[in-house]
Every structure is written in structure tokens, then in C-alpha cells.
N, C-alpha and C. Protein backbone atom coordinates (compact mmCIF):
# COMPACT_ATOMS: atom_id res chain seq x y z
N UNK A 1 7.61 10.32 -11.34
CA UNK A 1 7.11 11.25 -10.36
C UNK A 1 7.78 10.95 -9.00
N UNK A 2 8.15 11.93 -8.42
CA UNK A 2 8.97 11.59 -7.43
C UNK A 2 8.09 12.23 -6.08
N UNK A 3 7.78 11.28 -4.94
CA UNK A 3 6.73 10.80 -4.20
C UNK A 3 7.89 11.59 -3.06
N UNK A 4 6.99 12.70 -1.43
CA UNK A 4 7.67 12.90 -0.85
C UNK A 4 6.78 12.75 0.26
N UNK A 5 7.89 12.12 1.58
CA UNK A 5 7.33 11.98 3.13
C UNK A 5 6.48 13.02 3.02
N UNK A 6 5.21 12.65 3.87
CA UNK A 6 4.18 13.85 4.83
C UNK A 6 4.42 13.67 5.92
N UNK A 7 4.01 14.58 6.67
CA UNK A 7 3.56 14.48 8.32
C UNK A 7 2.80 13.28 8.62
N UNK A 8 1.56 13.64 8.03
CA UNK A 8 0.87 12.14 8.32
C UNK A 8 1.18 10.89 8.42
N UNK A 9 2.04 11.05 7.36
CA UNK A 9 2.58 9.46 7.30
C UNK A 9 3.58 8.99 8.18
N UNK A 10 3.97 9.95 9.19
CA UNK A 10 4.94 9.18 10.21
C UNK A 10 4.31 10.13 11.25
N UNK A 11 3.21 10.98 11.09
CA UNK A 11 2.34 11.48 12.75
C UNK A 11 2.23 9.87 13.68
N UNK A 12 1.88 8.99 13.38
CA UNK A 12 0.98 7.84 13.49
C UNK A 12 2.09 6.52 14.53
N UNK A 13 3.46 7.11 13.81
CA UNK A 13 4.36 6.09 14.44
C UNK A 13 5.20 7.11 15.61
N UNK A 14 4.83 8.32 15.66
CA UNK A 14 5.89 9.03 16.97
C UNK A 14 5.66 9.00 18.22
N UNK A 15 4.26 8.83 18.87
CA UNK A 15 3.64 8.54 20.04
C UNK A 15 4.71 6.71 20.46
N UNK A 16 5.34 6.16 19.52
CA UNK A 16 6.03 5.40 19.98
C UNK A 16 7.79 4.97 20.10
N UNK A 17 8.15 6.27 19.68
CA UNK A 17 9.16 6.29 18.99
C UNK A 17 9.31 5.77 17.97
N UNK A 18 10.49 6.71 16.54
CA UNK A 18 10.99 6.36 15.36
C UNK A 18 12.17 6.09 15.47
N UNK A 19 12.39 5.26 14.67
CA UNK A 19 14.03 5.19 13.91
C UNK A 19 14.27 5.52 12.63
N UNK A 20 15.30 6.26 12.31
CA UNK A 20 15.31 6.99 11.05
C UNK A 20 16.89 6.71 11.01
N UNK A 21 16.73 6.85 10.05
CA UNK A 21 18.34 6.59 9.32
C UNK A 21 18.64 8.19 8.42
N UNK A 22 20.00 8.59 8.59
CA UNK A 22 20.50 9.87 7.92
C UNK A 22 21.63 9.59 7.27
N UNK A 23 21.42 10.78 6.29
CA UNK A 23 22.38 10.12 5.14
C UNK A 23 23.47 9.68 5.58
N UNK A 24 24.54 10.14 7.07
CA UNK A 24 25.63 9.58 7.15
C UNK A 24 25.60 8.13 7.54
N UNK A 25 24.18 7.68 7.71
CA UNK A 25 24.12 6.24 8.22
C UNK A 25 24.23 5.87 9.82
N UNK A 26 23.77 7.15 10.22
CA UNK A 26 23.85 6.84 11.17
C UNK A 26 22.16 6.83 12.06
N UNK A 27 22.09 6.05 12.96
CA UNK A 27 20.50 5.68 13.09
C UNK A 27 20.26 5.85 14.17
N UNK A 28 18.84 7.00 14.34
CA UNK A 28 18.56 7.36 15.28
C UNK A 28 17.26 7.26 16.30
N UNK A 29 17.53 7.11 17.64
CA UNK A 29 16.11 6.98 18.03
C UNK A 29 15.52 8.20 18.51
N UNK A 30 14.48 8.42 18.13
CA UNK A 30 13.72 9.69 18.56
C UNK A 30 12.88 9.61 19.47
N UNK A 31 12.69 9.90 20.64
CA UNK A 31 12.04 9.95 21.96
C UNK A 31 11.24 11.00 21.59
N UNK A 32 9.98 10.92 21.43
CA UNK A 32 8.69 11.57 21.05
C UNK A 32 7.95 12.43 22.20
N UNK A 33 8.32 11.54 23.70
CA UNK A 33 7.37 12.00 24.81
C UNK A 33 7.97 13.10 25.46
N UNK A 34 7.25 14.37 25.41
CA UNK A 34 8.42 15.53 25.59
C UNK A 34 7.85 15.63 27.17
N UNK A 35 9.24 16.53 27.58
CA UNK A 35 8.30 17.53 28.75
C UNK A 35 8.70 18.53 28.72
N UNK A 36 8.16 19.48 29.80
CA UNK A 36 8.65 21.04 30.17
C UNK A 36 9.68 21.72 29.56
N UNK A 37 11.28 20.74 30.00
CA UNK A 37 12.05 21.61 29.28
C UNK A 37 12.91 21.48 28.23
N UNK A 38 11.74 20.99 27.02
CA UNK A 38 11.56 20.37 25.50
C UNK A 38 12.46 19.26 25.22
N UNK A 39 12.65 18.30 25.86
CA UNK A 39 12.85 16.84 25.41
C UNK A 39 11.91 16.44 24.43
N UNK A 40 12.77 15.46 24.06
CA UNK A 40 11.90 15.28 22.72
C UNK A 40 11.95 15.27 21.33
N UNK A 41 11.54 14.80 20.49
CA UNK A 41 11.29 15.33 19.17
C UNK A 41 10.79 16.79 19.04
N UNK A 42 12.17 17.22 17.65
CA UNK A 42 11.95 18.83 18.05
C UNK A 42 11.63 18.97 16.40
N UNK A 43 11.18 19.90 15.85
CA UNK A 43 10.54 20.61 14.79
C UNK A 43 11.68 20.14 13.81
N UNK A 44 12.66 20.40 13.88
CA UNK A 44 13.63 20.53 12.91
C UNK A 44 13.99 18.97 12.89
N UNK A 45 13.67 17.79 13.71
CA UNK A 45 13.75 16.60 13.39
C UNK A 45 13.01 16.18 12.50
N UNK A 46 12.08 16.24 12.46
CA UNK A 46 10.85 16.24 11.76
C UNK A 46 10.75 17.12 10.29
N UNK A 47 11.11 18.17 10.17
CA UNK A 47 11.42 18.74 8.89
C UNK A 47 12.47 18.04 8.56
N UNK A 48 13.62 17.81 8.98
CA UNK A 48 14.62 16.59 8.27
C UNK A 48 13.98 15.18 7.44
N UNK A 49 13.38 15.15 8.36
CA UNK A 49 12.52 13.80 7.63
C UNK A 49 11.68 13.88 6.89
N UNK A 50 10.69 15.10 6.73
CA UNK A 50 10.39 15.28 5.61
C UNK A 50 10.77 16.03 4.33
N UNK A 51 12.10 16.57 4.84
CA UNK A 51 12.96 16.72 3.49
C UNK A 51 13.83 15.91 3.09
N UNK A 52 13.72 14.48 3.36
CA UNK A 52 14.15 13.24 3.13
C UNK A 52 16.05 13.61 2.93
N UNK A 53 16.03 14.01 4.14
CA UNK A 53 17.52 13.69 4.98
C UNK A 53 17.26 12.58 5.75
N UNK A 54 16.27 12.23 6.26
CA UNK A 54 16.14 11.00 6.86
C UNK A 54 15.21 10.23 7.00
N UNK A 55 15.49 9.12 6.64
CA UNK A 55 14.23 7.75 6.16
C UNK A 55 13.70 6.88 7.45
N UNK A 56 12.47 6.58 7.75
CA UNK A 56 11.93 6.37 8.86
C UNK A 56 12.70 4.44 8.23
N UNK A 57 12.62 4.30 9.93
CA UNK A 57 13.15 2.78 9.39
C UNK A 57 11.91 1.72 10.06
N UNK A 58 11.22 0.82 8.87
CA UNK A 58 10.00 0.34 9.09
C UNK A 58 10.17 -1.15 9.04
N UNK A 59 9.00 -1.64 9.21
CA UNK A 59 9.13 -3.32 8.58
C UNK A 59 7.81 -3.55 7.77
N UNK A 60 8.24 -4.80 6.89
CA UNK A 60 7.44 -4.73 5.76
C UNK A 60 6.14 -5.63 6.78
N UNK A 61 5.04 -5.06 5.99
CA UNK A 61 3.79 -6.17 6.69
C UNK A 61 3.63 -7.46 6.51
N UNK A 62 4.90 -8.04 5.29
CA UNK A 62 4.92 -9.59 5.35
C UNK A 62 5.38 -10.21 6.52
N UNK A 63 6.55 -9.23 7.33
CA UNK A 63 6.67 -10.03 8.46
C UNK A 63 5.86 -9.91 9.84
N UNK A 64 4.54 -8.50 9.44
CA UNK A 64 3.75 -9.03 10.33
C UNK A 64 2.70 -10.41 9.95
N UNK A 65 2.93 -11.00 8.27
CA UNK A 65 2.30 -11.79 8.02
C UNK A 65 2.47 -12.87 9.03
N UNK A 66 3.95 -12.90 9.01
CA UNK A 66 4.67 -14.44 9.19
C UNK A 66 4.43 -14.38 10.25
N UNK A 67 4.62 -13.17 11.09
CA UNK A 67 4.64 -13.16 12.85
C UNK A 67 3.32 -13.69 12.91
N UNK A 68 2.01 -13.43 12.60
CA UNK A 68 0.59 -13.47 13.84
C UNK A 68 0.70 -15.15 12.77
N UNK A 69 1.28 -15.84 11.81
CA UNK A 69 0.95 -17.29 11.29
C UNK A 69 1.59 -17.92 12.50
N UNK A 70 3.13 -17.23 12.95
CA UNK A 70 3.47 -18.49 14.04
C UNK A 70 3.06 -18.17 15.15
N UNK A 71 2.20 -17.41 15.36
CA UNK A 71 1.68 -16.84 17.11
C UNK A 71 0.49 -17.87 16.61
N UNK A 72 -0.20 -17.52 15.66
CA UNK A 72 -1.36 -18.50 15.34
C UNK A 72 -0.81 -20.12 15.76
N UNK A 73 0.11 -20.84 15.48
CA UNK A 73 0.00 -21.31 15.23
C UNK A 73 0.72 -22.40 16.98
N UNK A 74 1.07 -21.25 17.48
CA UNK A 74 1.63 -21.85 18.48
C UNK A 74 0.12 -21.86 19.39
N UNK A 75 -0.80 -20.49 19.31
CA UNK A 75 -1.94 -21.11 20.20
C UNK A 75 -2.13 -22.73 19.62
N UNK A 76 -2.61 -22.88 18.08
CA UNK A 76 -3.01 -24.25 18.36
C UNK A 76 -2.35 -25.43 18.31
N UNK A 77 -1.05 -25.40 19.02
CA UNK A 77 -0.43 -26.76 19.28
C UNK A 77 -0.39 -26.35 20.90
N UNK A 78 -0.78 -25.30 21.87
CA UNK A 78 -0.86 -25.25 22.84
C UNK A 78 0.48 -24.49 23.71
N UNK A 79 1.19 -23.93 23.20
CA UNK A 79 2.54 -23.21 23.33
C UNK A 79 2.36 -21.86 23.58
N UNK A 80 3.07 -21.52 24.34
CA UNK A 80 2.66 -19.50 24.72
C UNK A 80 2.98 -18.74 23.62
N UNK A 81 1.77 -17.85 23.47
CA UNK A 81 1.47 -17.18 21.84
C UNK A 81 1.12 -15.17 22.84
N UNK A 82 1.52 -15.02 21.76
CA UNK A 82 1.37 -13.31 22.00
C UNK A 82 0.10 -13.27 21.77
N UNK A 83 -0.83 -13.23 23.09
CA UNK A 83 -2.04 -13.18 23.56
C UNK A 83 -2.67 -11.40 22.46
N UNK A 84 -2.58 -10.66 22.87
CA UNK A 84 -2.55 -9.67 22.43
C UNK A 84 -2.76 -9.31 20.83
N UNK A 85 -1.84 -9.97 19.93
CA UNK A 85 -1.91 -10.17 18.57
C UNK A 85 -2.99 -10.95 17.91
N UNK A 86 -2.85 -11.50 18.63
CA UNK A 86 -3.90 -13.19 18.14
C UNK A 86 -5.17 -12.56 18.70
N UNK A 87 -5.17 -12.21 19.42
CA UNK A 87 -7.06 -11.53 19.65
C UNK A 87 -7.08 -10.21 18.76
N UNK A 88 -6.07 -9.49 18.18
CA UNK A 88 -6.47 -8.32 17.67
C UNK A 88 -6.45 -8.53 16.17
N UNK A 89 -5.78 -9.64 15.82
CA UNK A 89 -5.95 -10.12 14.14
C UNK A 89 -6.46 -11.60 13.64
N UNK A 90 -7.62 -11.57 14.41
CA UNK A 90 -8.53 -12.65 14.47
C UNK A 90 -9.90 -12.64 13.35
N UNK A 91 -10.13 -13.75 13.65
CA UNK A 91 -11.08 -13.84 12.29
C UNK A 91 -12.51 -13.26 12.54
N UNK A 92 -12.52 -12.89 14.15
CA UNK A 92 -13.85 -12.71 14.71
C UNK A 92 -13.63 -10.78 14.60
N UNK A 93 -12.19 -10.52 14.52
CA UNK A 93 -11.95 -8.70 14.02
C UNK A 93 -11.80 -8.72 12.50
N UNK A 94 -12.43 -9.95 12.00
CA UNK A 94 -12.33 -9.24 10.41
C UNK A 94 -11.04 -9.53 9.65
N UNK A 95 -10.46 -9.85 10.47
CA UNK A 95 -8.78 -10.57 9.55
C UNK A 95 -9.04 -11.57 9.29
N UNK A 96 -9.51 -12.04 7.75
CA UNK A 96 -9.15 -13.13 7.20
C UNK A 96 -8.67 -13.98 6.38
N UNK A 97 -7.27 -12.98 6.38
CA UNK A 97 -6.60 -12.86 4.96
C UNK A 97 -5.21 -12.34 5.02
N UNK A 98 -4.16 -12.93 4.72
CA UNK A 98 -2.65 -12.15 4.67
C UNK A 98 -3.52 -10.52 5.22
N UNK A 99 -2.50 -9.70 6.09
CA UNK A 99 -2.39 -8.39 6.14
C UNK A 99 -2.01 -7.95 4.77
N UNK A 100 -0.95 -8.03 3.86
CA UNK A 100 -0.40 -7.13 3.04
C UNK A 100 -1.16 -7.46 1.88
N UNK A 101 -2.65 -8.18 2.06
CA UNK A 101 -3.26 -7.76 0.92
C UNK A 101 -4.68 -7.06 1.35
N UNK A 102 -4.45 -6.39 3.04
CA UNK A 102 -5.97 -6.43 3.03
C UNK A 102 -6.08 -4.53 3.27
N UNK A 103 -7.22 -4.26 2.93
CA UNK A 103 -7.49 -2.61 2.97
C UNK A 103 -6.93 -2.38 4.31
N UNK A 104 -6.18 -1.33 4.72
CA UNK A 104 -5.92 -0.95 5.90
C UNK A 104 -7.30 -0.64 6.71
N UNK A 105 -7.87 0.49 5.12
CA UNK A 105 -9.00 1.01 6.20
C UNK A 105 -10.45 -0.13 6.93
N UNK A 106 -10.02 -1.13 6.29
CA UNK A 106 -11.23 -2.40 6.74
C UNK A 106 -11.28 -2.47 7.99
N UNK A 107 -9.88 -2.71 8.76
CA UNK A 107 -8.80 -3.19 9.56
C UNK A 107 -9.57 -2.17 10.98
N UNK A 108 -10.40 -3.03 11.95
CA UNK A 108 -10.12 -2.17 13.11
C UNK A 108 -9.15 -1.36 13.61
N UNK A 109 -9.29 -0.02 14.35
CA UNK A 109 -8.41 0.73 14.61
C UNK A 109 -7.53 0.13 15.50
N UNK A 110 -7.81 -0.65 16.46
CA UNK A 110 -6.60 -1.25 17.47
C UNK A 110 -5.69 -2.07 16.68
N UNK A 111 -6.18 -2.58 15.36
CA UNK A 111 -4.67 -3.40 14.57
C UNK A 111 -3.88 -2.55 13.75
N UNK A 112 -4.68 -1.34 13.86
CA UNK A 112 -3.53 -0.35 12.73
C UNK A 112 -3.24 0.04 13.96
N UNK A 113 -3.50 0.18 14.91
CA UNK A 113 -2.52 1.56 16.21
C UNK A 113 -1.13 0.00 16.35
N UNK A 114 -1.56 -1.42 16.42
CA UNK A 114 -0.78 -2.27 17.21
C UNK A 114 0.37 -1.85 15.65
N UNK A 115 -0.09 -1.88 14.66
CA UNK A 115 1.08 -1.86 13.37
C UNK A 115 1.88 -0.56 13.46
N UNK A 116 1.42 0.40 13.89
CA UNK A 116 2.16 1.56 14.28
C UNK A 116 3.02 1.54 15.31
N UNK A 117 2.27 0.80 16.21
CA UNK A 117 3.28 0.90 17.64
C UNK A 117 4.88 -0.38 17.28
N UNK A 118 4.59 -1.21 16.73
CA UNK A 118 5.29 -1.95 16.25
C UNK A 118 6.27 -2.07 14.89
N UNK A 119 5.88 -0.88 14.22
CA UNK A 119 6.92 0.14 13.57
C UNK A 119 6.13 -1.07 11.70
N UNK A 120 5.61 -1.06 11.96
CA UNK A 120 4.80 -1.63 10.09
C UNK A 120 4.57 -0.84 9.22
N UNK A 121 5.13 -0.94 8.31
CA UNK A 121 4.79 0.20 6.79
C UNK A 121 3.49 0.31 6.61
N UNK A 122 2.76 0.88 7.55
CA UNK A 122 1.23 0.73 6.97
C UNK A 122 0.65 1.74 6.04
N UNK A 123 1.76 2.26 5.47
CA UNK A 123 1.17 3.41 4.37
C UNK A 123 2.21 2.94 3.25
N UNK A 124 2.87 1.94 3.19
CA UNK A 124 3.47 1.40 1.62
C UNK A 124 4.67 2.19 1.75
N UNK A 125 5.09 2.96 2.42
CA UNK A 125 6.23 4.36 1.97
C UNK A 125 7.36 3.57 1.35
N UNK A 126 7.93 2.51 1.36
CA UNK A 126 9.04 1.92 0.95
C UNK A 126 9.11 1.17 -0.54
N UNK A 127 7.50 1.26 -1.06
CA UNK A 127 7.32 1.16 -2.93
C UNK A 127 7.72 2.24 -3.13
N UNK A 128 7.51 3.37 -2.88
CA UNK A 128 7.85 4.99 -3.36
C UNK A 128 9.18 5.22 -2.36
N UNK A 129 10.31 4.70 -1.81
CA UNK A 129 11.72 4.68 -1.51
C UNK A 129 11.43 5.86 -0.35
N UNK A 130 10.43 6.03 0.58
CA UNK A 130 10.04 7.10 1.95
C UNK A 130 10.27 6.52 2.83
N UNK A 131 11.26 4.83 3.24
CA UNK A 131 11.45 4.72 4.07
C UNK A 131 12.57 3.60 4.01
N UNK A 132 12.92 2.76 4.92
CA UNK A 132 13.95 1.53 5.43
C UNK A 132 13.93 0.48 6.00
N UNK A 133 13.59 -0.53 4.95
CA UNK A 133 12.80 -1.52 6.07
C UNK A 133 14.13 -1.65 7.28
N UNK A 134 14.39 -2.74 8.30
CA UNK A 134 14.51 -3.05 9.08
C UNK A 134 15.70 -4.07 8.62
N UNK A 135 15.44 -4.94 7.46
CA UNK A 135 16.19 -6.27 7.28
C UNK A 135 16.95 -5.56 5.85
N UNK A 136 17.09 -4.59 5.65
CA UNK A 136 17.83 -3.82 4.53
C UNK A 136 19.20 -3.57 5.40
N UNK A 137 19.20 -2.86 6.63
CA UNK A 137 20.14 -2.42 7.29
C UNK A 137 21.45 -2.93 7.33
């Protein structure tokens, strides 16, 4: 069965900009925040991508595993830690467990917006080939 991009599934990451890759390989950034006289992500970018001319380029959630273990781990030897992460995937928000095994929907909304803004496969698209990780490139 052959699995195809939605809207939804990359609505979530454009409020921060995407990177997408097209078949000629060439990789693009899409500036999402429009104004007046239509900058921006335009309709037909977006239908490209979901007629999989072009693959959003993501990272897998193991390396948000690895990232919040060494932010963790630098708070406790006393070393400057990404303040921000470490309070939003804490044990007191319900993270207590690898990310890439835990329900998204468990997951307070500020750690799925921080996985969006930070470009994380948080909808799997790259088991079903809908996207690019990052370290493929």
C-alpha cells in the first residue's frame, strides 16, 4: 500500500519553516511567514509536496532521544544545558521514557510544538518513505 503526504502532516512544521528536498536534489527553504505582497509559501509549494515531488527533510526522534540525555546530563554534572528542553521533557511533564517509544498524544502540547519547531518526525512519515531525515543527506 503506498502511503501519501497530507496537509496535516507538515501543517504543524510551516509556522517554522521547512526543508524539502526535490527530485533534482536540490534543497529548499520555505519561508512560511507571508505578507501583503505574497511572500511566502505559495499553494503550489505545498501541492508539490504533497504530490511527493518533494520530501520534507526531518530528524528522527532518536536524536531528540540523545539530545535532551546529554542536556540531561550536563544539568547534573553542573554545565550549561538547554534550559528550555530539560523543563519541557521532564519527568514532572510526564516524560519518562525514550521519546520514540512514547504516545505523542500523552506528550504535553509545548513538547510536540518544541518537536515541530525543531523539525522531528513526529508523525513517523519516514517508515512510510514521506520524508528525509537530516543525516541521510
Amino acid at each position: 500500500m503506498i502511503m501519501k503526504l497530507e496537509l496535516r502532516e507538515i501543517a504543524p512544521y510551516l509556522p517554522y519553516g521547512l526543508k524539502v528536498l526535490s527530485g533534482r536534489g536540490t534543497v529548499f527553504l520555505m519561508n512560511t511567514y507571508s505578507n501583503m505582497r505574497g511572500s511566502g509559501i505559495e499553494s503550489r509549494d505545498l501541492q508539490s509536496i504533497l504530490d511527493e515531488q518533494m520530501k520534507p527533510i526531518l530528524r528522527p526522534l532518536s536524536d531528540l532521544d540523545n539530545y535532551l540525555r546529554n542536556e540531561f546530563e550536563k544539568l547534573d554534572r553542573g554545565y550549561a544545558y538547554d534550559k528550555i528542553a530539560v523543563d519541557l521533557f521532564c519527568e514532572e511533564n510526564g516524560v519518562s521514557e525514550l521519546i520514540e517509544n512514547t504516545e505523542i498524544n500523552s506528550l504535553p502540547y509545548e513538547c510536540v510544538e518544541y518537536m515541530f519547531e525543531h523539525h522531528y518526525d513526529v508523525f513517523n512519515l519516514h517508515e512510510n518513505g514521506l520524508c528525509i531525515y537530516y543525516n541521510e543527506l
